[in-house]
C-alpha atoms as a PDB file:
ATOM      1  CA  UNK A   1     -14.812  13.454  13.881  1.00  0.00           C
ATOM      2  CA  UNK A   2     -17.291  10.821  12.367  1.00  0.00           C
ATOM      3  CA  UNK A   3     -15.760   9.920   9.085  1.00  0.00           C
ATOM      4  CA  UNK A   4     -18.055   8.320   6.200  1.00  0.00           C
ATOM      5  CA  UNK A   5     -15.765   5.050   6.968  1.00  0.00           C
ATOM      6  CA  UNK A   6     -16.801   5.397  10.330  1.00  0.00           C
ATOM      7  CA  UNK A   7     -20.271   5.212   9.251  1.00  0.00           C
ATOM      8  CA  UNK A   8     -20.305   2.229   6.962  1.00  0.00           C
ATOM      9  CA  UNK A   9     -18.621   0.405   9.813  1.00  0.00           C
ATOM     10  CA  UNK A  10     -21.333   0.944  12.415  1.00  0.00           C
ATOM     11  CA  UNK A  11     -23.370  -1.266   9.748  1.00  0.00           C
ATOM     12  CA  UNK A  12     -21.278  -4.133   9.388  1.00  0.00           C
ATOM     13  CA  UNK A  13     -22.279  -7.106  11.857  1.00  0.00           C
ATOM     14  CA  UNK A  14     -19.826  -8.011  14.725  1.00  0.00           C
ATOM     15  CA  UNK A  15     -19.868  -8.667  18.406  1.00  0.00           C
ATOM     16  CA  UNK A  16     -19.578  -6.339  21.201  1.00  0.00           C
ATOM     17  CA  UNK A  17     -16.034  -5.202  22.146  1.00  0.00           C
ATOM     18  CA  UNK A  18     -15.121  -5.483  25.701  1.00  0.00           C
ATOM     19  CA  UNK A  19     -12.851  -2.502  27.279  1.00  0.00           C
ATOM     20  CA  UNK A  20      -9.606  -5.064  28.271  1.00  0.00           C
ATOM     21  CA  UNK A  21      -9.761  -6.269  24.640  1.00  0.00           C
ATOM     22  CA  UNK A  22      -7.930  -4.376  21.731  1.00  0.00           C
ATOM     23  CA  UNK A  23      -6.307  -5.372  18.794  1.00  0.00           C
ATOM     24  CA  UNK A  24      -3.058  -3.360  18.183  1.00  0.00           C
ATOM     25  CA  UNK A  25      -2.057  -2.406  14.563  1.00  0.00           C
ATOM     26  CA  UNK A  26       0.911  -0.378  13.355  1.00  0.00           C
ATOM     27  CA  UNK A  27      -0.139   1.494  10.311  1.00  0.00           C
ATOM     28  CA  UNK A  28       1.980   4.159   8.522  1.00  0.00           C
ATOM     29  CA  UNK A  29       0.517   7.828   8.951  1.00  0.00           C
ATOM     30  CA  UNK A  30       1.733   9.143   5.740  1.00  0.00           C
ATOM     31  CA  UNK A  31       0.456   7.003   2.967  1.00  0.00           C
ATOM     32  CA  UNK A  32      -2.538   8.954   1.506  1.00  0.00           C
ATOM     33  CA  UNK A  33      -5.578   6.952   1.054  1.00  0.00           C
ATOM     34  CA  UNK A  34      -4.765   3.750   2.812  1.00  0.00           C
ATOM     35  CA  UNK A  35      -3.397   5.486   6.085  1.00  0.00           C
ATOM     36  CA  UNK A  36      -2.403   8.919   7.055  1.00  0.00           C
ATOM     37  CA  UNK A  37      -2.455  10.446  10.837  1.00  0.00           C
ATOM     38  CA  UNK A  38      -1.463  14.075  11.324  1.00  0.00           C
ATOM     39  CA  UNK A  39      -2.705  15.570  14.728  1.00  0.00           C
ATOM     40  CA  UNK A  40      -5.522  14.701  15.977  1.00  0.00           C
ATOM     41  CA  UNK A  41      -7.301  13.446  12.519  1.00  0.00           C
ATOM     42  CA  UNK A  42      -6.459   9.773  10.940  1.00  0.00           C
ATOM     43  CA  UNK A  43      -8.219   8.523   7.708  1.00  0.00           C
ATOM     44  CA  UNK A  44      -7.576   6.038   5.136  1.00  0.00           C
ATOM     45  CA  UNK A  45      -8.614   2.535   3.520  1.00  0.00           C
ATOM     46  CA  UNK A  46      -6.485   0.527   5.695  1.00  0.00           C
ATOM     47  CA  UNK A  47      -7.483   2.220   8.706  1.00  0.00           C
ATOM     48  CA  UNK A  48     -10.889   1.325   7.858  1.00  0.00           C
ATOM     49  CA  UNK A  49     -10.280  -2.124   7.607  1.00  0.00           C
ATOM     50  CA  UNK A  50      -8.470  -2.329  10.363  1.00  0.00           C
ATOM     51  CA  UNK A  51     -11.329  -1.175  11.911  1.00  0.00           C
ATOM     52  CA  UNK A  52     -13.759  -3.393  10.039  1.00  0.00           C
ATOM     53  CA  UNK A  53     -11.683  -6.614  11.346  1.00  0.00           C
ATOM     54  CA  UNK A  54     -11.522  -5.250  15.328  1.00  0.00           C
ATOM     55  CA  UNK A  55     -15.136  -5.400  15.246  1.00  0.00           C
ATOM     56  CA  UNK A  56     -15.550  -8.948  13.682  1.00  0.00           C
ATOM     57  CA  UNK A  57     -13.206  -9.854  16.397  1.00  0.00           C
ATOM     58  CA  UNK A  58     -15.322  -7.971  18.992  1.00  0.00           C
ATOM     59  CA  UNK A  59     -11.920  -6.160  20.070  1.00  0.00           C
ATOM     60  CA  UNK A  60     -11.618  -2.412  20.416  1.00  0.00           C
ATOM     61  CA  UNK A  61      -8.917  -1.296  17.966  1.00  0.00           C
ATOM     62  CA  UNK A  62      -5.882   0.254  19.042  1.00  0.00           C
ATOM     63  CA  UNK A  63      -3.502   1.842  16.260  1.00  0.00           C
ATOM     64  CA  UNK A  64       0.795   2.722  16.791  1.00  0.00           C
ATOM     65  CA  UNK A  65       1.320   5.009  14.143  1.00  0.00           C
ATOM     66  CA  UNK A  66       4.412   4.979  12.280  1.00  0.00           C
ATOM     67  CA  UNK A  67       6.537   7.006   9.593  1.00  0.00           C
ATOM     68  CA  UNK A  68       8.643   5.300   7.028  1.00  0.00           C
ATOM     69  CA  UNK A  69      11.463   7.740   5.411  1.00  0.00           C
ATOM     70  CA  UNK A  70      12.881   7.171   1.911  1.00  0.00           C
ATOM     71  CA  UNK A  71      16.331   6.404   3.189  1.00  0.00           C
ATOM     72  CA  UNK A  72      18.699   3.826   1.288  1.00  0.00           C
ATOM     73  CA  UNK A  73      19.969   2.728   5.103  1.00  0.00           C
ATOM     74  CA  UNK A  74      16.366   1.403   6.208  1.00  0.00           C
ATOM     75  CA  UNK A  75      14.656  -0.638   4.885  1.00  0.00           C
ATOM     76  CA  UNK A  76      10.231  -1.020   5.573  1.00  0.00           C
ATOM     77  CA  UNK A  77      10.156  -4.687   5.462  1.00  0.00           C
ATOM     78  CA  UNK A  78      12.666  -4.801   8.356  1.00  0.00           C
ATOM     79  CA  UNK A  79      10.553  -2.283  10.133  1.00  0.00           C
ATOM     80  CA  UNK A  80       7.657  -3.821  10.309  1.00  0.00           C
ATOM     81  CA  UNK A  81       9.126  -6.895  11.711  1.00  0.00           C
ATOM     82  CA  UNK A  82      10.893  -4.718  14.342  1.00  0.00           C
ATOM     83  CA  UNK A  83       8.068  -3.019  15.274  1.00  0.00           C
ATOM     84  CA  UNK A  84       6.266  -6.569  15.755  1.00  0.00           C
ATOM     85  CA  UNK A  85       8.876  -8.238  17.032  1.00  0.00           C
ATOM     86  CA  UNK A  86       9.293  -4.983  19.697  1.00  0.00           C
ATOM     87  CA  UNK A  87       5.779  -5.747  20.619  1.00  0.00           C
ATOM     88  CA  UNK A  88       4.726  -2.402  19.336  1.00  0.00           C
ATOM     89  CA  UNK A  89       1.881  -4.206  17.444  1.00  0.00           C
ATOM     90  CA  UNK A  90       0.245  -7.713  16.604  1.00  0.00           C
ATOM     91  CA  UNK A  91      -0.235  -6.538  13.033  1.00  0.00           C
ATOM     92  CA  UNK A  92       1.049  -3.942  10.662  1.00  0.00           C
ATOM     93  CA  UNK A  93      -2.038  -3.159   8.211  1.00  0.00           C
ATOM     94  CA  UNK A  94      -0.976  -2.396   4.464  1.00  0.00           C
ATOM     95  CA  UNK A  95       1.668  -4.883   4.016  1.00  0.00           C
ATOM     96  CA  UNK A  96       2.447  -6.038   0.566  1.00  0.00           C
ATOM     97  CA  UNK A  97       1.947 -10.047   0.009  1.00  0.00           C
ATOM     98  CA  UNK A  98       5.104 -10.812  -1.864  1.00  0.00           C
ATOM     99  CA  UNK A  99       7.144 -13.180  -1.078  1.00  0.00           C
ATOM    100  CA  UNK A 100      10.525 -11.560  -0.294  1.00  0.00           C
ATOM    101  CA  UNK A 101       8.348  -9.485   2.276  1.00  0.00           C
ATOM    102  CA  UNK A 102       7.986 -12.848   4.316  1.00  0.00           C
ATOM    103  CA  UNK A 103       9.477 -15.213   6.109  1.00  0.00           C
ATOM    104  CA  UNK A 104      12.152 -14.814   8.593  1.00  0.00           C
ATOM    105  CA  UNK A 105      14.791 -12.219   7.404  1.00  0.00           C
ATOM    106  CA  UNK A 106      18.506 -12.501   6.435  1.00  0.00           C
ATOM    107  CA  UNK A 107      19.508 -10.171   8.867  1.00  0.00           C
ATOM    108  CA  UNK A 108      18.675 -11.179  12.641  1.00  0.00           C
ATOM    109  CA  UNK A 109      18.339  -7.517  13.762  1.00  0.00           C
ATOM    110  CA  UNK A 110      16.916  -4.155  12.875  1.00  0.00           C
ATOM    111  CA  UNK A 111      16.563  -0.654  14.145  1.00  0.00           C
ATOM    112  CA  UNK A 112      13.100   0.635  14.310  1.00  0.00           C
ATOM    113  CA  UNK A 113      11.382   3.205  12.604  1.00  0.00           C
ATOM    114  CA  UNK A 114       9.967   6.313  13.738  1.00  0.00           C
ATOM    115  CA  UNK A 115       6.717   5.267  15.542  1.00  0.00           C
ATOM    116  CA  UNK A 116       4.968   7.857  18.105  1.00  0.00           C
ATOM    117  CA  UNK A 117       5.423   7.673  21.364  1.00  0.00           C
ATOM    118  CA  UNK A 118       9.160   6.651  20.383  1.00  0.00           C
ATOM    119  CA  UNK A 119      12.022   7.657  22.635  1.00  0.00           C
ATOM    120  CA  UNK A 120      15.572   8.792  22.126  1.00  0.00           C
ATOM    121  CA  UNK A 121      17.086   5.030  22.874  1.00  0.00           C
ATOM    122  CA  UNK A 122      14.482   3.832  20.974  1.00  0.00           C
ATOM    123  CA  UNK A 123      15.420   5.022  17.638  1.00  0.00           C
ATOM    124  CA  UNK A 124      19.432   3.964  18.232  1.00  0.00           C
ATOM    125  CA  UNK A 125      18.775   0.325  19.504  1.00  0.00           C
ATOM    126  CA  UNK A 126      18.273  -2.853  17.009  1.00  0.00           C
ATOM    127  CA  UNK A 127      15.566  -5.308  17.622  1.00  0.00           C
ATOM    128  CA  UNK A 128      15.960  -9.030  16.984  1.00  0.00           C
ATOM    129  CA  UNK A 129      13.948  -9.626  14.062  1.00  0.00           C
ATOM    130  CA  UNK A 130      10.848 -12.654  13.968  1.00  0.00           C
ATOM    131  CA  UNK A 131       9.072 -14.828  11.161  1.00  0.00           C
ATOM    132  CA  UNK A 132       6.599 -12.649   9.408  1.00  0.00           C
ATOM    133  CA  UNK A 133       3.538 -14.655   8.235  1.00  0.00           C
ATOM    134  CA  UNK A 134       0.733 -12.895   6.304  1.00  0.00           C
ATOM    135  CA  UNK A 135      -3.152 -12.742   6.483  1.00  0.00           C
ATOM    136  CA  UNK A 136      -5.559 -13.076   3.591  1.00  0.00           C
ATOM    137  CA  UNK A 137      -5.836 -10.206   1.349  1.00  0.00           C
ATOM    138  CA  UNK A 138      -8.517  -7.736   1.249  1.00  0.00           C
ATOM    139  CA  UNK A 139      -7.381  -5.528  -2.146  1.00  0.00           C
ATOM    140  CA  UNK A 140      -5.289  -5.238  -5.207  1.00  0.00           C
ATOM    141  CA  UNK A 141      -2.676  -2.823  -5.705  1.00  0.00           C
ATOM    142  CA  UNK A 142      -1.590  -2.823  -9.551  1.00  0.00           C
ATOM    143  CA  UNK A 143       0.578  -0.401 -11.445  1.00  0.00           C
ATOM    144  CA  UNK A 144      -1.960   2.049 -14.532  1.00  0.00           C
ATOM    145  CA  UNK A 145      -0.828   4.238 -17.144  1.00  0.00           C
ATOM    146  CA  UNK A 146      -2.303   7.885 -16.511  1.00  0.00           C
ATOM    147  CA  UNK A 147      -1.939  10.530 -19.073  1.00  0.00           C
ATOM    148  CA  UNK A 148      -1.173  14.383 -19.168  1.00  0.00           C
ATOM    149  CA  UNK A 149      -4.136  16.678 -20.048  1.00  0.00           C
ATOM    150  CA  UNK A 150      -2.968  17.089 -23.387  1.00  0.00           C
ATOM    151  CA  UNK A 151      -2.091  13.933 -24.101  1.00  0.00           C
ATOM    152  CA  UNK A 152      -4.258  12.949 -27.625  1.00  0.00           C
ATOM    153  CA  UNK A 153      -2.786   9.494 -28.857  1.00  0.00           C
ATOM    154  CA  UNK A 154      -5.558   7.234 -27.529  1.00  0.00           C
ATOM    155  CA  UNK A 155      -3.261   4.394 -25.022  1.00  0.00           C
ATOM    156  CA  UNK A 156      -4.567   1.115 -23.901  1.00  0.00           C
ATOM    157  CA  UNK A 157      -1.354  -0.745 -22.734  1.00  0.00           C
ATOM    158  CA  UNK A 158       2.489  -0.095 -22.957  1.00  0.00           C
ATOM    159  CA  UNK A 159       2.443  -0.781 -26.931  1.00  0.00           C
ATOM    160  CA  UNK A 160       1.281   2.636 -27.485  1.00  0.00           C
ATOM    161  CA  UNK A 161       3.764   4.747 -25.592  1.00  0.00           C
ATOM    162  CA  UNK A 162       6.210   4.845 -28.469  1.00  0.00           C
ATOM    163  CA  UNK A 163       6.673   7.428 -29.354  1.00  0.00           C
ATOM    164  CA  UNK A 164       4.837   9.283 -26.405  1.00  0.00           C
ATOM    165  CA  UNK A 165       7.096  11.233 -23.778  1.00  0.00           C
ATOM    166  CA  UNK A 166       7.409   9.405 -20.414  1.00  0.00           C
ATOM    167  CA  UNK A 167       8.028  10.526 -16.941  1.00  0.00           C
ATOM    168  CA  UNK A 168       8.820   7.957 -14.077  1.00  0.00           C
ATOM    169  CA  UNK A 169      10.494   7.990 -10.686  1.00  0.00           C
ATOM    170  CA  UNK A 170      14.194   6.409 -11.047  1.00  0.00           C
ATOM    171  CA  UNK A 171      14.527   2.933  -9.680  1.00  0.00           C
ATOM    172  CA  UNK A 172      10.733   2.027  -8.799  1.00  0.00           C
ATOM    173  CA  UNK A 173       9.685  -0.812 -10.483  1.00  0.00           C
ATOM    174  CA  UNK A 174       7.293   1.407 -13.100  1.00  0.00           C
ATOM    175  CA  UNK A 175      10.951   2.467 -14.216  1.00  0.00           C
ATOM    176  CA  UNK A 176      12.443  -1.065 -14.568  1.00  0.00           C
ATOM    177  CA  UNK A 177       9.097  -2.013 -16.150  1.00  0.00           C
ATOM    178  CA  UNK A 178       9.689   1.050 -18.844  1.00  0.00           C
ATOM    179  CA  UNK A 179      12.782   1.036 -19.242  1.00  0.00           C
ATOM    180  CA  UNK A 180      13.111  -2.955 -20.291  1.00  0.00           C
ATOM    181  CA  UNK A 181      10.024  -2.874 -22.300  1.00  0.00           C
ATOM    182  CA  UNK A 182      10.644  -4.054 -26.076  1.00  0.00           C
ATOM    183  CA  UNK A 183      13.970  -4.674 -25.126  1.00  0.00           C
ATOM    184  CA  UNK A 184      14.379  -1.049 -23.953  1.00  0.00           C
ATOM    185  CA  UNK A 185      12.765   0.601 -27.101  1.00  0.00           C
ATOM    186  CA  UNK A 186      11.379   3.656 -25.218  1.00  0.00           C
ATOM    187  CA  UNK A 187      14.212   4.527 -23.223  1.00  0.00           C
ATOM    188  CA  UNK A 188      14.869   8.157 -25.335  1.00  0.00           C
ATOM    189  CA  UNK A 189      11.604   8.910 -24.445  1.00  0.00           C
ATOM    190  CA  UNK A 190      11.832   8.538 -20.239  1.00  0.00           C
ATOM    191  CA  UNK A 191      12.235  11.443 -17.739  1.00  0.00           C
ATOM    192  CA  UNK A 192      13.497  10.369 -14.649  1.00  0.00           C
ATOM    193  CA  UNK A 193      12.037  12.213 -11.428  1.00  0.00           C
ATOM    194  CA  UNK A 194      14.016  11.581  -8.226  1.00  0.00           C
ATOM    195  CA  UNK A 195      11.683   9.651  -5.995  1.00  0.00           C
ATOM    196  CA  UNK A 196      10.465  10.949  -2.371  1.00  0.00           C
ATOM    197  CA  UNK A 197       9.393  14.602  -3.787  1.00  0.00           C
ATOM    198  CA  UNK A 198       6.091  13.563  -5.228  1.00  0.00           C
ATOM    199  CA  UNK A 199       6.579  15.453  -8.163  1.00  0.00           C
ATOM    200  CA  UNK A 200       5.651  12.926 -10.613  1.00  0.00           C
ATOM    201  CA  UNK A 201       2.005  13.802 -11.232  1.00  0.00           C
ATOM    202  CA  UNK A 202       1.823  17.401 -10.467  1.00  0.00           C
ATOM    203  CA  UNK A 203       4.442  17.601 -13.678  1.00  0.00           C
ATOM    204  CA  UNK A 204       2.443  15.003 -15.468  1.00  0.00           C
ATOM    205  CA  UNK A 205      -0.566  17.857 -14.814  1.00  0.00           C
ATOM    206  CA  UNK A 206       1.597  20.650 -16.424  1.00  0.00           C
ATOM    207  CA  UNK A 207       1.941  18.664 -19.802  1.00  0.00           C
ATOM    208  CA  UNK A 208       5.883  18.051 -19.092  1.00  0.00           C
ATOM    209  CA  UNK A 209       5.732  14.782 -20.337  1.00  0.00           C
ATOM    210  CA  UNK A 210       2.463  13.108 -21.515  1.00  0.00           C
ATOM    211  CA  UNK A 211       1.971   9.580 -19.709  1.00  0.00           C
ATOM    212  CA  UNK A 212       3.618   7.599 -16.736  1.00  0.00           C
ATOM    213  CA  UNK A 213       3.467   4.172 -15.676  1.00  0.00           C
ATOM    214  CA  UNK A 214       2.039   4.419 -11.725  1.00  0.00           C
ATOM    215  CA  UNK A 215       0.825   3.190  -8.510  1.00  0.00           C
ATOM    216  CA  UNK A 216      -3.010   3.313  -8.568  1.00  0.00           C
ATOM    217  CA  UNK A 217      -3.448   4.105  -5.182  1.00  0.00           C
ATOM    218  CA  UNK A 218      -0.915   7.407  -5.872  1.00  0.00           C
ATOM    219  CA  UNK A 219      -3.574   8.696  -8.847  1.00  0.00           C
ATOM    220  CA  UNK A 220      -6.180   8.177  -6.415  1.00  0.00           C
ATOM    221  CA  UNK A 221      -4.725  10.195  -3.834  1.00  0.00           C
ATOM    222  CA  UNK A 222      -3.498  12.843  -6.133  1.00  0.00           C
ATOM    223  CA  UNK A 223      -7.240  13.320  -7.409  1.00  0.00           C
ATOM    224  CA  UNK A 224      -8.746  13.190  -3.640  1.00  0.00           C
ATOM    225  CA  UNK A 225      -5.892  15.887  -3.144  1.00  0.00           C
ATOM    226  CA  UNK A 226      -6.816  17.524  -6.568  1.00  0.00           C
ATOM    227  CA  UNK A 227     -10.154  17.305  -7.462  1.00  0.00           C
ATOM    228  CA  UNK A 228     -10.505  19.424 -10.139  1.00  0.00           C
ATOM    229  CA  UNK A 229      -6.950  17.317 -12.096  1.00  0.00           C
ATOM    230  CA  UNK A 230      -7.673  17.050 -15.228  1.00  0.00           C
ATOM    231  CA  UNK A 231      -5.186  14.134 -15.956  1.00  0.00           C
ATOM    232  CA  UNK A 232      -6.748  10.935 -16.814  1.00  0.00           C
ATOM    233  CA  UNK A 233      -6.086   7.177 -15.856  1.00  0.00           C
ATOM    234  CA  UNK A 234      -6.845   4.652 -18.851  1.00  0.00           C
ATOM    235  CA  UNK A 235      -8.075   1.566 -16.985  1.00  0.00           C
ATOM    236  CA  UNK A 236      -5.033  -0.403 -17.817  1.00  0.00           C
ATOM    237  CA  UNK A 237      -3.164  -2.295 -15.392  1.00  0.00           C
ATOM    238  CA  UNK A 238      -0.280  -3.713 -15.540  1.00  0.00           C
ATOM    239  CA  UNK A 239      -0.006  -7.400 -15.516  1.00  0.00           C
ATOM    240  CA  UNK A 240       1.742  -7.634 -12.563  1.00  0.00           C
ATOM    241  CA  UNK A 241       0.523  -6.217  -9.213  1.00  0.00           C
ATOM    242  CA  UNK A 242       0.132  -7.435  -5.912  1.00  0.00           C
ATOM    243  CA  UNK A 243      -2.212  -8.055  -2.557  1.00  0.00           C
ATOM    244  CA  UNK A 244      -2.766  -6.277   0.495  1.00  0.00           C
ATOM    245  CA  UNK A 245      -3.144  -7.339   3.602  1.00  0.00           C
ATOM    246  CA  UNK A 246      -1.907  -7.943   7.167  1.00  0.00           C
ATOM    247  CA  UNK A 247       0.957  -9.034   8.239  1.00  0.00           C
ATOM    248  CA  UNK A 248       2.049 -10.592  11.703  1.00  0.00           C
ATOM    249  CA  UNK A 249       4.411 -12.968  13.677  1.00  0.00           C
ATOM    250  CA  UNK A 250       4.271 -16.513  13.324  1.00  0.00           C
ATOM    251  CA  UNK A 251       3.630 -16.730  17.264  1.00  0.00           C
ATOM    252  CA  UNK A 252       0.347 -14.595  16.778  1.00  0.00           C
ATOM    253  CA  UNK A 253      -0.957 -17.912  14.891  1.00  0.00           C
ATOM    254  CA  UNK A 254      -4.052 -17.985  16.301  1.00  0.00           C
ATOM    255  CA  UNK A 255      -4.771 -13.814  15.985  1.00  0.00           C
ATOM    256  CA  UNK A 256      -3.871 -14.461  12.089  1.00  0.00           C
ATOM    257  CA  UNK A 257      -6.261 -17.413  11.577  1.00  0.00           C
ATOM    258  CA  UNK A 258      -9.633 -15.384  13.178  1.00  0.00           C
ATOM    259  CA  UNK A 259      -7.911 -12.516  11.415  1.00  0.00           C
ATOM    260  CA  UNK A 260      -8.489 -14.263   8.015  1.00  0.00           C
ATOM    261  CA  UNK A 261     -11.528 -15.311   9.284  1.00  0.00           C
ATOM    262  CA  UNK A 262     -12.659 -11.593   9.267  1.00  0.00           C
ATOM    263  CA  UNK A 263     -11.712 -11.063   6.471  1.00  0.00           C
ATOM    264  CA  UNK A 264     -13.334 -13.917   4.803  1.00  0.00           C
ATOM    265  CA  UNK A 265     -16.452 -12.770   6.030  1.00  0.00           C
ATOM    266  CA  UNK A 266     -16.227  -9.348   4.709  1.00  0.00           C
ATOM    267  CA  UNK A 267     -15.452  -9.911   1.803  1.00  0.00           C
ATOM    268  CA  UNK A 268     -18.190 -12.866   1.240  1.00  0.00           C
ATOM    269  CA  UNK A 269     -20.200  -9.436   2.561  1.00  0.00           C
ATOM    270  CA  UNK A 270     -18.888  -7.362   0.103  1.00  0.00           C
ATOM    271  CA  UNK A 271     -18.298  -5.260   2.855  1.00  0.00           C
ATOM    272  CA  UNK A 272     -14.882  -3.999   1.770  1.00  0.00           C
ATOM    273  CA  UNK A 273     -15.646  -2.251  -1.382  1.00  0.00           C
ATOM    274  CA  UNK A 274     -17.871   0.430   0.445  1.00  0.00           C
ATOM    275  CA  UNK A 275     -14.872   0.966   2.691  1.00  0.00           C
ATOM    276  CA  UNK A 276     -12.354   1.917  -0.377  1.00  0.00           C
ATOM    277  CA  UNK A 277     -15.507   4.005  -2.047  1.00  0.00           C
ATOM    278  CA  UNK A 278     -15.760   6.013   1.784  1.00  0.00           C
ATOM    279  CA  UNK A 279     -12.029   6.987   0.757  1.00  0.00           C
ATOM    280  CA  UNK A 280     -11.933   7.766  -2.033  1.00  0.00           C
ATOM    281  CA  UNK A 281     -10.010   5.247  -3.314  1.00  0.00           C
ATOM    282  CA  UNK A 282     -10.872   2.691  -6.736  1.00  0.00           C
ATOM    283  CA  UNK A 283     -11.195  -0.845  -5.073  1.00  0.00           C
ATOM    284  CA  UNK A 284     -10.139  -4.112  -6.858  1.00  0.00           C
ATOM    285  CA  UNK A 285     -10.653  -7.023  -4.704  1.00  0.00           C
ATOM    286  CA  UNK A 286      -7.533  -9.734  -4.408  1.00  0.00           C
ATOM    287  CA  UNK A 287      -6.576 -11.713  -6.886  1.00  0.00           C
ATOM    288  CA  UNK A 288      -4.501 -14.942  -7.387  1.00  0.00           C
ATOM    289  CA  UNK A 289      -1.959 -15.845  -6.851  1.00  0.00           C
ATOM    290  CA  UNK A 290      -2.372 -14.384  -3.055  1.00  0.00           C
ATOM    291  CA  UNK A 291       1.428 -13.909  -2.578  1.00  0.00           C
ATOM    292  CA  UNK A 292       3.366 -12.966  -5.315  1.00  0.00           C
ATOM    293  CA  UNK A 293       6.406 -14.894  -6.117  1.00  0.00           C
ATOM    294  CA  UNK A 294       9.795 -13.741  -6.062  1.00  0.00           C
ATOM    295  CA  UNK A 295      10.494 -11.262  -9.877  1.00  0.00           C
ATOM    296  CA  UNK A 296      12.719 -11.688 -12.346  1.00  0.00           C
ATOM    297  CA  UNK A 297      13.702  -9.221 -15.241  1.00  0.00           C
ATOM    298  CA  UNK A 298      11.870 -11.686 -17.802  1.00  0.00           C
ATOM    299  CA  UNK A 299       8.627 -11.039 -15.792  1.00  0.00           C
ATOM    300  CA  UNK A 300       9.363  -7.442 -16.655  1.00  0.00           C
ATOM    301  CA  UNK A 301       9.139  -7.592 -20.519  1.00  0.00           C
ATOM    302  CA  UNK A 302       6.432  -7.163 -22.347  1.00  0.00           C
ATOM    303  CA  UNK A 303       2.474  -6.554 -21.361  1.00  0.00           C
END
């Protein structure tokens, strides 16, 4: 299938890729808009950068699909790094840039995650875990306030949901972020959703509550999914967000540094932006600080 991504691509500049030479990248399958694999058909913003970078490098890319569950047990962090320290990949595409995400982990081992091609030991044995070390970023993922279809009050930021009936996903960081607000002044007015059943929005479209406090990239995919949704995103962001980018193992130095080179180049190109637009997907490009620094409730409070 020749996507519209695939398309753009065959535009951008980059050397010839030789057969022997790949560049391997673990990308989840199930994260609509930046990567999702089901069959034969894979799609996504990441996946398209991914590809974007091979072909700077004059590589042929190679991609090791993955699945992270929502399961208190695992944690995504650690299986990324097992899945690079495995030598399942060089780089896992989509990886936040914050600091806690980096680094060598507290715990020395981890189990891996589902990843195709995965056998029976494989999902019981641990992995000893390496020093993550992050590219540049190519995008910026911030939280926005979307409202219902029948939500009237005009909202430009989190001072005008008092009063206004919220919905959020319990212990996400859109929850922490509503919950502390004003010193928790808007905490009668929160729904709590249980997280992993993607109900949020599709109750936010039946008027059940009339604004929540979300992941761009999930509006995004819920109108690609939707395209006749009739809730509306405000253009507000939240004043903390964060980078996205690759991550990879500080022994794959030199891969990291062309890498960043890459993406350097497309983004001095503005080649990026036309990847996001091919999937449907609102592009912001990265912003400083590149890594974000470890939280605190204080950064929480207020706008």
């Amino acid at each position: 299938m020749v996507t519209a991504a695939a398309l753009a691509l065959a535009c951008l500049p980059g050397a010839p890729a030789r057969a022997e030479e790949t560049l391997t990248v673990c990308l989840d399958k199930d994260v609509p808009i930046y990567s999702e694999h089901h069959g034969k058909e894979s799609s996504g913003f990441v996946l398209a950068v991914s590809e974007a970078v091979a072909k700077r490098l004059g590589r042929r890319l190679n991609v090791q699909w993955f699945e992270t569950k929502l399961d208190p047990d695992q944690s995504s962090v650690l299986g990324a790094n097992a899945l690079l320290s495995d030598g399942h990949c060089q780089l896992v595409g989509g990886y936040p840039l914050v600091r806690d995400a980096l680094g060598r982990p507290g715990m020395g081992t981890s189990r891996l995650p589902d990843f195709d091609g995965a056998t029976p030991a494989d999902r019981t044995r641990r992995v000893a875990l390496g020093t993550l070390v992050p590219t540049h970023a190519f995008n910026y993922a911030p939280l926005t306030l979307v409202l219902a279809p029948t939500a009237t009050k005009p909202v430009a930021g989190l001072a005008d949901l008092k009063g206004v009936k919220l919905g959020t996903e319990a212990a996400t960081l859109a929850d922490a972020i509503l919950m502390l607000y004003d010193d928790g002044a808007m905490v009668d007015q929160i729904t709590h959703l249980v997280p992993g059943r993607n109900e949020l929005l599709p109750r936010l479209e039946k008027g059940e509550f009339d604004a929540t406090l979300v992941d761009l990239r999930r509006f995004d995919a819920y109108r690609a999914a939707h395209p006749d949704t009739k809730i509306k995103v405000t253009g507000y962001y939240y004043r903390i967000g964060f980078n996205m980018g690759f991550v990879g193992l500080d022994t794959e130095a030199g891969l990291i540094a062309a890498v960043n080179q890459a993406l350097d180049d497309l983004l001095a190109q503005n080649a990026i932006a036309p990847l996001a637009v091919s999937a449907g997907m609102t592009y912001l490009p990265p912003r400083q600080p590149e890594i974000l620094d470890h939280l605190t409730l204080r950064d929480l409070h207020g706008e």
